[in-house]
PDB file of N, CA and C in Angstrom:
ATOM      1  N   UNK A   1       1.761 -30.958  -3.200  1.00  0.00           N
ATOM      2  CA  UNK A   1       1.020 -29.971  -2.442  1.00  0.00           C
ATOM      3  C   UNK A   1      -0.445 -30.056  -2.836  1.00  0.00           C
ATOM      4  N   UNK A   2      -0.972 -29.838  -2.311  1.00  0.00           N
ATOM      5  CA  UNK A   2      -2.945 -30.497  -2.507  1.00  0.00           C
ATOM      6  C   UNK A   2      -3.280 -28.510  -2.899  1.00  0.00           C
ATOM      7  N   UNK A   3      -3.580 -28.849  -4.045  1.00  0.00           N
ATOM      8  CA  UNK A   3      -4.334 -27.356  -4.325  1.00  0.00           C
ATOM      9  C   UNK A   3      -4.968 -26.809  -4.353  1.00  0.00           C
ATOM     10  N   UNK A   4      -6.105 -27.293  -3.003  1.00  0.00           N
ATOM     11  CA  UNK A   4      -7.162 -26.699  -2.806  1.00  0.00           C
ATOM     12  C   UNK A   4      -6.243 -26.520  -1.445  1.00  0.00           C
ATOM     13  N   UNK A   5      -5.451 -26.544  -0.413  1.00  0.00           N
ATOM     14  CA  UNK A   5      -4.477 -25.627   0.502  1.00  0.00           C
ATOM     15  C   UNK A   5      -3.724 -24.803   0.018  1.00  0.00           C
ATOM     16  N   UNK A   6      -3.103 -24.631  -1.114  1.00  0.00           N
ATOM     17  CA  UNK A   6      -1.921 -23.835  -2.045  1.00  0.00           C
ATOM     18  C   UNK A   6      -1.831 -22.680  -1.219  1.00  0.00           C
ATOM     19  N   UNK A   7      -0.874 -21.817  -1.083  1.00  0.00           N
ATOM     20  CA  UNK A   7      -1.223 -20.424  -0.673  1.00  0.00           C
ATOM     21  C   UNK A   7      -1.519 -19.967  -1.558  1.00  0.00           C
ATOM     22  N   UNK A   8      -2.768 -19.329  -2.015  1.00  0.00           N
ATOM     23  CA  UNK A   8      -2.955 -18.412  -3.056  1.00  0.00           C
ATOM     24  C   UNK A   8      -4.096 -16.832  -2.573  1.00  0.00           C
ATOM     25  N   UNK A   9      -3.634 -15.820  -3.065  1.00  0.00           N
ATOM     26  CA  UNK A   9      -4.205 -14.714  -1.979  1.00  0.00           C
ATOM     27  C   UNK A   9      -5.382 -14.958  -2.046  1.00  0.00           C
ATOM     28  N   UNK A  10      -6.355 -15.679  -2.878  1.00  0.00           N
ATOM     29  CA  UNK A  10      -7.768 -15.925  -3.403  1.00  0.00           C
ATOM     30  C   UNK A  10      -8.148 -16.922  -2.196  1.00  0.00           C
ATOM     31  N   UNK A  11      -7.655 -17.807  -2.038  1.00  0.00           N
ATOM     32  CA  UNK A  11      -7.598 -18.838  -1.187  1.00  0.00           C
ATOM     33  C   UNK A  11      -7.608 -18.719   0.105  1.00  0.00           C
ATOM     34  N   UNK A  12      -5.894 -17.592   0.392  1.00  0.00           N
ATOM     35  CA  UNK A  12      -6.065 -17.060   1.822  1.00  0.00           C
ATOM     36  C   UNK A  12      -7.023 -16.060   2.191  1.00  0.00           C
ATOM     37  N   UNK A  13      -7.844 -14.965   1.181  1.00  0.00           N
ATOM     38  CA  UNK A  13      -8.873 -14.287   1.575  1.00  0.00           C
ATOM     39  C   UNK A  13     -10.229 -15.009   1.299  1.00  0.00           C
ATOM     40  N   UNK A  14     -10.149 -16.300   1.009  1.00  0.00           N
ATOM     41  CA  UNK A  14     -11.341 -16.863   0.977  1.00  0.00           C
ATOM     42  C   UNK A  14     -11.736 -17.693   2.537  1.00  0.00           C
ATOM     43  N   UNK A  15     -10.062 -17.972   3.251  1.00  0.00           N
ATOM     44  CA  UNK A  15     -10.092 -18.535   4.497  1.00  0.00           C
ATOM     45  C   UNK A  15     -10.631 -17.468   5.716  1.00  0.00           C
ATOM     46  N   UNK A  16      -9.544 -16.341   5.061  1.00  0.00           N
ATOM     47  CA  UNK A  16      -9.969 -15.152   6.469  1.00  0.00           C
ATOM     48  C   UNK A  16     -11.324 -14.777   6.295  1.00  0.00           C
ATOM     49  N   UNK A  17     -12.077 -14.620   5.106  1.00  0.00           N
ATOM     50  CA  UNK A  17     -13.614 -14.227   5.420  1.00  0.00           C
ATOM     51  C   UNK A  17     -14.418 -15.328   6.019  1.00  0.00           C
ATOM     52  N   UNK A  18     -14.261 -16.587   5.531  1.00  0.00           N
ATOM     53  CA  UNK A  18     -15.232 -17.498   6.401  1.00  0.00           C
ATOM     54  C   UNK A  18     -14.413 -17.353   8.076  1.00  0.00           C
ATOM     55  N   UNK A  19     -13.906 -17.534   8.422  1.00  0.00           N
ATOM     56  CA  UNK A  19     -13.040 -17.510   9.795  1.00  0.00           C
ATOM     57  C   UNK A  19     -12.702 -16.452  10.464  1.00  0.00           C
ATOM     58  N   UNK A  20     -13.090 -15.208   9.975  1.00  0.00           N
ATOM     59  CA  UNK A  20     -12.906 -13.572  10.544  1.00  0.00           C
ATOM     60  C   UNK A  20     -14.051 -12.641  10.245  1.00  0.00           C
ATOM     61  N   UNK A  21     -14.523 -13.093   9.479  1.00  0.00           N
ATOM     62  CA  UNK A  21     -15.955 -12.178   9.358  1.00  0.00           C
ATOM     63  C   UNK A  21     -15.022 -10.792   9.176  1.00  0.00           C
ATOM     64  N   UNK A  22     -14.119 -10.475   8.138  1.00  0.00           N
ATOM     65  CA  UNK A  22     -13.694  -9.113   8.214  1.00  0.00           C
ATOM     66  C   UNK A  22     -14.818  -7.887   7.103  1.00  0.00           C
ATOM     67  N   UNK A  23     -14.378  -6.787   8.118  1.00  0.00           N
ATOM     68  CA  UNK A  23     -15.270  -5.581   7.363  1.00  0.00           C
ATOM     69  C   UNK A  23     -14.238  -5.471   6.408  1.00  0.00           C
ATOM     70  N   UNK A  24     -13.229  -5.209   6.335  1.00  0.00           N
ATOM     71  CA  UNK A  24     -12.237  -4.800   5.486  1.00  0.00           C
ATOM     72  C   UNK A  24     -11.198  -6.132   5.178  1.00  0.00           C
ATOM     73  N   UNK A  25     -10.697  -6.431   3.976  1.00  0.00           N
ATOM     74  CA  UNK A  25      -9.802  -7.508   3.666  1.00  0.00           C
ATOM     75  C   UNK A  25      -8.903  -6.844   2.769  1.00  0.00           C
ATOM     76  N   UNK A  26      -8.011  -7.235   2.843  1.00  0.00           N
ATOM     77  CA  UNK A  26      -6.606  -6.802   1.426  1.00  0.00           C
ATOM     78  C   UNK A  26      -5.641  -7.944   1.800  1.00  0.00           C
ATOM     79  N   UNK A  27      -5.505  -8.779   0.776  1.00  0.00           N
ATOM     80  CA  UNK A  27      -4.636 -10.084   0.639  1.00  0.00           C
ATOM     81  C   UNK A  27      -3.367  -9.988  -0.968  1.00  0.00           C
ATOM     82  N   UNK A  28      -2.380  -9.716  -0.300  1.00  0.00           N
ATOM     83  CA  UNK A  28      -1.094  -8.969  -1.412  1.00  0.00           C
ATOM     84  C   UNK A  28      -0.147 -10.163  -1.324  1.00  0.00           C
ATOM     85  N   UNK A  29       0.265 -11.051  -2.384  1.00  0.00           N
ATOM     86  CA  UNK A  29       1.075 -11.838  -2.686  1.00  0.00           C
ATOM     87  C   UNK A  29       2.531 -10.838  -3.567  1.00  0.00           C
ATOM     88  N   UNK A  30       2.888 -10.774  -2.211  1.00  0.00           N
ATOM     89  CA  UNK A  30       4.269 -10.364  -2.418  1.00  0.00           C
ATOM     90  C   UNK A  30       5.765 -10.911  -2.759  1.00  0.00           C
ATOM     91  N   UNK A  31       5.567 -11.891  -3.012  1.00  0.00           N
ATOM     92  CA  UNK A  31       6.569 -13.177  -2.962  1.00  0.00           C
ATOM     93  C   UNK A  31       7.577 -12.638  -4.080  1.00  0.00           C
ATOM     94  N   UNK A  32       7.418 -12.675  -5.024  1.00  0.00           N
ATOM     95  CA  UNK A  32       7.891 -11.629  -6.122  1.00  0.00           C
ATOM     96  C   UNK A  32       8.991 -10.848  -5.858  1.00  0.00           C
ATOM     97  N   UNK A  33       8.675  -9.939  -4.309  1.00  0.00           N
ATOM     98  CA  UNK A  33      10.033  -9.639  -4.142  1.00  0.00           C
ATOM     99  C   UNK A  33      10.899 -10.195  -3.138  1.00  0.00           C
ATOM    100  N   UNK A  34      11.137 -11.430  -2.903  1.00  0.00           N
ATOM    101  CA  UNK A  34      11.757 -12.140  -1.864  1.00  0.00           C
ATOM    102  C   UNK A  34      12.613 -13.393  -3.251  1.00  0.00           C
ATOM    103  N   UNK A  35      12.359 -13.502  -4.466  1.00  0.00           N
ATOM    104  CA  UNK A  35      13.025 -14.031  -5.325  1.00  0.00           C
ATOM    105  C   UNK A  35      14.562 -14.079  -4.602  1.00  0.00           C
ATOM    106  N   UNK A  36      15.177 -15.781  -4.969  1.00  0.00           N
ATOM    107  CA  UNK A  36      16.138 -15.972  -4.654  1.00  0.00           C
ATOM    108  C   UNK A  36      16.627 -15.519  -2.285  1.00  0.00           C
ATOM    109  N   UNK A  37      15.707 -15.167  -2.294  1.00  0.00           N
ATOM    110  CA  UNK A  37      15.776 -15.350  -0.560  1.00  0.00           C
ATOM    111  C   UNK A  37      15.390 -16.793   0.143  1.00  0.00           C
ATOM    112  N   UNK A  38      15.331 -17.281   1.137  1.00  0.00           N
ATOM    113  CA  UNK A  38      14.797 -18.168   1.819  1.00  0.00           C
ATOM    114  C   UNK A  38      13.362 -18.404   2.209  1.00  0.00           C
ATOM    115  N   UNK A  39      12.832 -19.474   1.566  1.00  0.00           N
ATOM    116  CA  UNK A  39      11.886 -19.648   1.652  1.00  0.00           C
ATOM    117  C   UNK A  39      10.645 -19.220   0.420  1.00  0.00           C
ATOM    118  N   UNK A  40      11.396 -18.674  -0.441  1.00  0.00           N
ATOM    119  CA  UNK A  40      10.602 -18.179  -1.660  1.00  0.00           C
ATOM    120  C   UNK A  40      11.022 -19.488  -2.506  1.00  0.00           C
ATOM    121  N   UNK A  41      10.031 -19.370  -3.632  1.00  0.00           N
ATOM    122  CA  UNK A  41      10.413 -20.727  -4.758  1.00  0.00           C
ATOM    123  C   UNK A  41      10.609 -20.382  -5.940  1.00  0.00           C
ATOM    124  N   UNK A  42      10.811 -21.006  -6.905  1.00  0.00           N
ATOM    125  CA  UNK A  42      10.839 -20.351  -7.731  1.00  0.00           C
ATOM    126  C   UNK A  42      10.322 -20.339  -8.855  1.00  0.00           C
ATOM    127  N   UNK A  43       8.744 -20.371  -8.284  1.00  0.00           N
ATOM    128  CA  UNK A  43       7.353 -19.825  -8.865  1.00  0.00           C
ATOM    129  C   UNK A  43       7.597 -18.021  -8.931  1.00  0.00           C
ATOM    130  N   UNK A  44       7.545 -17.539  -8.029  1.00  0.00           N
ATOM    131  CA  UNK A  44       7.237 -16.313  -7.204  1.00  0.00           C
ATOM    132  C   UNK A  44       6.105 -16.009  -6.824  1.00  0.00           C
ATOM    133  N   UNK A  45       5.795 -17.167  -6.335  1.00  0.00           N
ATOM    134  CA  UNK A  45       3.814 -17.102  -6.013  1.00  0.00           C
ATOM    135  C   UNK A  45       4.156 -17.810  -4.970  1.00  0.00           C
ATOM    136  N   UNK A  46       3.295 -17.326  -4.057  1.00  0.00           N
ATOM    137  CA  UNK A  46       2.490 -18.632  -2.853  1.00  0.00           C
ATOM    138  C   UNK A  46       3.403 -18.477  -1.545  1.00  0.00           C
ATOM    139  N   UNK A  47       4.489 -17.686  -0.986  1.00  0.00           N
ATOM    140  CA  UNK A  47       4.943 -17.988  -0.327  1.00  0.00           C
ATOM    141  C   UNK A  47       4.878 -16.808   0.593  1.00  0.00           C
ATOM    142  N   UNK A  48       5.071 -15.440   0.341  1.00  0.00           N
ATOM    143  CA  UNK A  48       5.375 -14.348   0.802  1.00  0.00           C
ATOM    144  C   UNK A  48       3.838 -13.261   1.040  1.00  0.00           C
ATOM    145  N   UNK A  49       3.320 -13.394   2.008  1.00  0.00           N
ATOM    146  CA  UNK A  49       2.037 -12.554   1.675  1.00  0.00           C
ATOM    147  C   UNK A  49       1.768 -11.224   2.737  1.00  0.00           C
ATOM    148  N   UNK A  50       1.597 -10.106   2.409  1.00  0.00           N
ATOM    149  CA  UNK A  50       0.706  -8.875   3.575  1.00  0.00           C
ATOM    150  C   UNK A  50      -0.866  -9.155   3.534  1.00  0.00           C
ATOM    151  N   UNK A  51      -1.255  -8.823   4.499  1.00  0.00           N
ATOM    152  CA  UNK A  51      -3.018  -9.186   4.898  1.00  0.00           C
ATOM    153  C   UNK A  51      -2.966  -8.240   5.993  1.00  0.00           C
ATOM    154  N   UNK A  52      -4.284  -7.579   5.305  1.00  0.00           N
ATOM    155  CA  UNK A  52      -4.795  -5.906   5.964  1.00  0.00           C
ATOM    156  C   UNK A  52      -6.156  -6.615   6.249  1.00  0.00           C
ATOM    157  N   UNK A  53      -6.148  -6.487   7.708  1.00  0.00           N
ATOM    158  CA  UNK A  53      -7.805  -6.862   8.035  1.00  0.00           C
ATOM    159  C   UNK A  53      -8.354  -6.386   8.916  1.00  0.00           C
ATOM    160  N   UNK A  54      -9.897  -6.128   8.825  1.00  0.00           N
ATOM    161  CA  UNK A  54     -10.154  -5.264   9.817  1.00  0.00           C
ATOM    162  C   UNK A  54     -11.466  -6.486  10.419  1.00  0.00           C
ATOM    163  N   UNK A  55     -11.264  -7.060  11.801  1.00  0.00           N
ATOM    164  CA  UNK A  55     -12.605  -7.549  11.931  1.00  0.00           C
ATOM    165  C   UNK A  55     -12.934  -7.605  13.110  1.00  0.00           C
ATOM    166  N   UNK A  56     -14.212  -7.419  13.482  1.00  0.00           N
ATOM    167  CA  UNK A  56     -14.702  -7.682  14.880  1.00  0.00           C
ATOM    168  C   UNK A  56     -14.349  -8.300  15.933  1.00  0.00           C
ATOM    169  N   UNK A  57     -13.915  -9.778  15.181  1.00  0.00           N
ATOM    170  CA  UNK A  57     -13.117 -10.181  16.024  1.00  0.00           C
ATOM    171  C   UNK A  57     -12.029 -10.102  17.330  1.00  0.00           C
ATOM    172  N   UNK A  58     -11.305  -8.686  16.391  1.00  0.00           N
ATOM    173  CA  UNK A  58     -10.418  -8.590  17.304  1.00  0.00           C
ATOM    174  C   UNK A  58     -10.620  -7.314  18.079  1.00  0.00           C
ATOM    175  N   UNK A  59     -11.480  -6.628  18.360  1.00  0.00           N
ATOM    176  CA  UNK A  59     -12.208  -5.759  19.189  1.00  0.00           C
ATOM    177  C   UNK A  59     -11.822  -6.404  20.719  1.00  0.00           C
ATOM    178  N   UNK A  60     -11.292  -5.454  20.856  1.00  0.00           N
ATOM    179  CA  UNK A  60     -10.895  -5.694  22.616  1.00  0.00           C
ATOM    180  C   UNK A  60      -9.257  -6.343  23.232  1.00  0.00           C
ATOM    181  N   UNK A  61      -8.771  -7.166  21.643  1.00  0.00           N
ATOM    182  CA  UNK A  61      -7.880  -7.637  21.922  1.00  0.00           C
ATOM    183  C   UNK A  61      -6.724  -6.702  21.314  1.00  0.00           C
ATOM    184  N   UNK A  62      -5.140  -7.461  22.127  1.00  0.00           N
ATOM    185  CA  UNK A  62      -4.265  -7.054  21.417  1.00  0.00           C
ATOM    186  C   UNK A  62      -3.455  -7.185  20.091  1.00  0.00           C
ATOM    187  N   UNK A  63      -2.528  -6.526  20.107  1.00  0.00           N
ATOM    188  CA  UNK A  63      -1.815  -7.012  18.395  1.00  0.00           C
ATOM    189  C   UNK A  63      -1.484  -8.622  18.487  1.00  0.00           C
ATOM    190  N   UNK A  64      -1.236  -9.167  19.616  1.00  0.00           N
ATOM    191  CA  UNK A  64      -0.782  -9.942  19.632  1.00  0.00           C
ATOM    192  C   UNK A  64      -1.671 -11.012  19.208  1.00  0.00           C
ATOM    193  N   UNK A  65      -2.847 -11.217  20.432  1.00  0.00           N
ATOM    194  CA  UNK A  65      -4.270 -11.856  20.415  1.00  0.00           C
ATOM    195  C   UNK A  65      -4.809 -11.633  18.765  1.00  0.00           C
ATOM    196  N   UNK A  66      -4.553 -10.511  18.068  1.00  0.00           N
ATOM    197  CA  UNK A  66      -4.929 -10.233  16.688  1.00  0.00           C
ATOM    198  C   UNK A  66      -4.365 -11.259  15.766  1.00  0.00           C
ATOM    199  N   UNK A  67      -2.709 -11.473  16.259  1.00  0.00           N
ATOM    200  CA  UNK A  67      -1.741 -11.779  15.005  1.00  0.00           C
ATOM    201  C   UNK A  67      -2.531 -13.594  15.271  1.00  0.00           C
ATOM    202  N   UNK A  68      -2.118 -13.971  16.479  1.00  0.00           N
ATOM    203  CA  UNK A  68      -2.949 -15.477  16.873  1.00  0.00           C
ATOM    204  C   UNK A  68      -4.151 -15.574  15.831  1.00  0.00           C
ATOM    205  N   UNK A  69      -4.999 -14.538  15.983  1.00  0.00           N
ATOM    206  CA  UNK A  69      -6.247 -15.284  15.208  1.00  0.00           C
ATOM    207  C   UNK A  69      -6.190 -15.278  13.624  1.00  0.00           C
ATOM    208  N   UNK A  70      -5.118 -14.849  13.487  1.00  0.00           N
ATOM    209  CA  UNK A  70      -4.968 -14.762  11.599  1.00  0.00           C
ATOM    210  C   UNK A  70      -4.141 -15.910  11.529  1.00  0.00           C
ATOM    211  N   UNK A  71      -2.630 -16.459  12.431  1.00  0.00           N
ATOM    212  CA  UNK A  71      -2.489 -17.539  12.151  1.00  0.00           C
ATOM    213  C   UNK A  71      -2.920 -18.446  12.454  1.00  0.00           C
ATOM    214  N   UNK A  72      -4.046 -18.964  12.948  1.00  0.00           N
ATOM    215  CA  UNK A  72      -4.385 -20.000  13.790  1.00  0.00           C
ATOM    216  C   UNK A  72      -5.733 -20.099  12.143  1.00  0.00           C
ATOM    217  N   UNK A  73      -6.070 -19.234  11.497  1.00  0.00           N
ATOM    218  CA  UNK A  73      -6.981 -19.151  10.663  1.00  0.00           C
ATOM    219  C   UNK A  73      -6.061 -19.795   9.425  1.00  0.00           C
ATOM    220  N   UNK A  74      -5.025 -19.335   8.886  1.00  0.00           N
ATOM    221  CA  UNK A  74      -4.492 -19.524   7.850  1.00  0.00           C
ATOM    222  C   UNK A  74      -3.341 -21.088   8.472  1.00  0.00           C
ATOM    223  N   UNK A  75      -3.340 -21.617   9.597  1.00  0.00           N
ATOM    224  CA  UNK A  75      -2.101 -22.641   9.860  1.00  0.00           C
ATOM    225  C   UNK A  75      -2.072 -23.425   8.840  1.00  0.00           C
ATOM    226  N   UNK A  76      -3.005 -23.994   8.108  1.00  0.00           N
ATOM    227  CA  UNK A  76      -2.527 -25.056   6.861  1.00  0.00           C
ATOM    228  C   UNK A  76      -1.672 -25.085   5.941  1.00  0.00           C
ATOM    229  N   UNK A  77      -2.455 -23.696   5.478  1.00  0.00           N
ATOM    230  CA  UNK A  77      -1.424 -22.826   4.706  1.00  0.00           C
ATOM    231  C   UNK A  77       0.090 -22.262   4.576  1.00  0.00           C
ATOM    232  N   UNK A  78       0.300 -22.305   6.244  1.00  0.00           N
ATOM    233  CA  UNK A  78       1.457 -22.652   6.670  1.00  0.00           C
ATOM    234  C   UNK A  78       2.150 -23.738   6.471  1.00  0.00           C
ATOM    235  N   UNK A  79       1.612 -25.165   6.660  1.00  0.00           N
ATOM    236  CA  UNK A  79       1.866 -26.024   6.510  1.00  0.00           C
ATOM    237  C   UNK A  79       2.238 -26.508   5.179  1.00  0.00           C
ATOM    238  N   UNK A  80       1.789 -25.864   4.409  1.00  0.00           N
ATOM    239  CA  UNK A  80       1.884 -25.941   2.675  1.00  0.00           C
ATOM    240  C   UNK A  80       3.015 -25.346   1.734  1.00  0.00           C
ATOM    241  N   UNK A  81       3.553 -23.672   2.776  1.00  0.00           N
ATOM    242  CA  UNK A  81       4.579 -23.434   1.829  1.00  0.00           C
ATOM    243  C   UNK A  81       4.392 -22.239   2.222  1.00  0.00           C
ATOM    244  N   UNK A  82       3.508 -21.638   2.689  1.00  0.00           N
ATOM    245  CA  UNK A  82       3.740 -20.481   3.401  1.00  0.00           C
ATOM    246  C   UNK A  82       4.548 -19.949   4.111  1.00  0.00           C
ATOM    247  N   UNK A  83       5.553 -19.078   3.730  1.00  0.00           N
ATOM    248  CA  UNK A  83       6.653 -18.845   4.362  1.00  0.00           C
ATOM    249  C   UNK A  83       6.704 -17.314   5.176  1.00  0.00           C
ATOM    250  N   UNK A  84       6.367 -16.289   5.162  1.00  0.00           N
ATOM    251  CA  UNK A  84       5.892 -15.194   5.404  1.00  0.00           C
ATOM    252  C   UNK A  84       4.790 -14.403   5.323  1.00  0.00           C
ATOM    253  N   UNK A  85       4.411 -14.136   6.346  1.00  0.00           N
ATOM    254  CA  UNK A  85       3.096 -13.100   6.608  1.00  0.00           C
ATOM    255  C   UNK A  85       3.226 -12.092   7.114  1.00  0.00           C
ATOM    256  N   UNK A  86       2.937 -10.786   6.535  1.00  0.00           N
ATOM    257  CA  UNK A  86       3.032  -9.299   7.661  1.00  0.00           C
ATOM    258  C   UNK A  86       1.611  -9.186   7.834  1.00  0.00           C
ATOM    259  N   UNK A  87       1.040  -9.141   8.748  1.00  0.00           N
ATOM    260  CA  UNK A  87       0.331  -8.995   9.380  1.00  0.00           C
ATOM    261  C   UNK A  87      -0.426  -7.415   9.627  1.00  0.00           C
ATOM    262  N   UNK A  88      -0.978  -6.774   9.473  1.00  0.00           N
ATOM    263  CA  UNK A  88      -1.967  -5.735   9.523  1.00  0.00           C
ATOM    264  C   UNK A  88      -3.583  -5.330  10.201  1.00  0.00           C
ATOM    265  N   UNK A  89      -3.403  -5.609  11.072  1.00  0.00           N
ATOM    266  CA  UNK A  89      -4.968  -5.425  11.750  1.00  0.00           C
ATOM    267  C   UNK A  89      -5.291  -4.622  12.508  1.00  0.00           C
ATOM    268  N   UNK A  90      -7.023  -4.622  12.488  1.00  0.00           N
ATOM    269  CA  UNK A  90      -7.528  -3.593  13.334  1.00  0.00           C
ATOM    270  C   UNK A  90      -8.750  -3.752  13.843  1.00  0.00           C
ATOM    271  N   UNK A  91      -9.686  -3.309  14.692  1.00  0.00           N
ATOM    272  CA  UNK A  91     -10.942  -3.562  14.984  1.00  0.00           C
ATOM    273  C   UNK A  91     -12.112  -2.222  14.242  1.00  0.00           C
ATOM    274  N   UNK A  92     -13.275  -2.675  13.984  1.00  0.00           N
ATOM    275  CA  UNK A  92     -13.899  -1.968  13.829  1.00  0.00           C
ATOM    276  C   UNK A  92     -14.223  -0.593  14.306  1.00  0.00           C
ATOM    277  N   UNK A  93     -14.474   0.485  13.950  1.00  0.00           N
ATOM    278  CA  UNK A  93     -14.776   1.728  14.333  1.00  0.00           C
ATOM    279  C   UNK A  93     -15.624   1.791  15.027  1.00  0.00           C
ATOM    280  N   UNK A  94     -16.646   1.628  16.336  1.00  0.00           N
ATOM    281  CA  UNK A  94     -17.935   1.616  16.626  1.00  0.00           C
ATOM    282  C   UNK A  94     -18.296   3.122  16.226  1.00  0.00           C
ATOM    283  N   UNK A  95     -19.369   2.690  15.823  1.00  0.00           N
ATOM    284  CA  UNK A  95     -20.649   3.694  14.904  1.00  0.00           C
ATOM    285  C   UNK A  95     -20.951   5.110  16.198  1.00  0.00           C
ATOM    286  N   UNK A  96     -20.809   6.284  15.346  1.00  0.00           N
ATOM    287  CA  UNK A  96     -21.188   7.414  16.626  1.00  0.00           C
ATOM    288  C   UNK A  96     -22.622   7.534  17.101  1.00  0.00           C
ATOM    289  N   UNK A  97     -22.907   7.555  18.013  1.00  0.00           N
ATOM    290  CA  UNK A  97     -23.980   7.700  18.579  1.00  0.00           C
ATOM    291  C   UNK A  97     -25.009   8.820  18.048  1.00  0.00           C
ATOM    292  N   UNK A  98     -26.220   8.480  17.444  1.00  0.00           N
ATOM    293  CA  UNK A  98     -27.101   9.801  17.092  1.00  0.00           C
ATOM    294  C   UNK A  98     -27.114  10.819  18.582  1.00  0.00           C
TER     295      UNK A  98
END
């Protein structure tokens, strides 16, 4: 596995900020509790992750159009060993008007 792709939450929130411009990020390597399930290893790292993001990006779009642009951001990572993502997003608040 090339370890500059690894899943690592450092790694995957280092991908979603260059590629999402998020106001808000939270990247939780949860893998830990999927021990002995499918698709976990038995590291308990790198496989199982939640990602809370809030970015401009997805202003206007749906959950769906949302979930697309987080995997289409992280696909390598997929490709590497990434086995689960819950997904969490939202668009920015626009600012109230003086």
């Amino acid at each position: 596995m090339n370890a500059a792709l690894s899943p690592t939450a450092a790694n995957l929130q280092a991908r979603l900020q260059e590629r999402l411009a998020p106001t808000a990020l939270e990247v939780i390597d949860e893998s830990y509790q999927h021990a002995g399930h499918v698709g976990a290893n038995e590291s308990g790292v790198g496989t199982h992750f939640r990602v809370r993001i809030t970015s401009p990006f997805f202003t206007g779009k749906s959950r769906v159009a949302r979930h697309r642009l987080v995997y289409d951001a992280v696909q390598d990572f997929i490709d590497q060993g990434l086995h689960a993502l819950a997904i969490e997003t939202d668009a920015p608040t626009p600012s109230p008007l003086p």
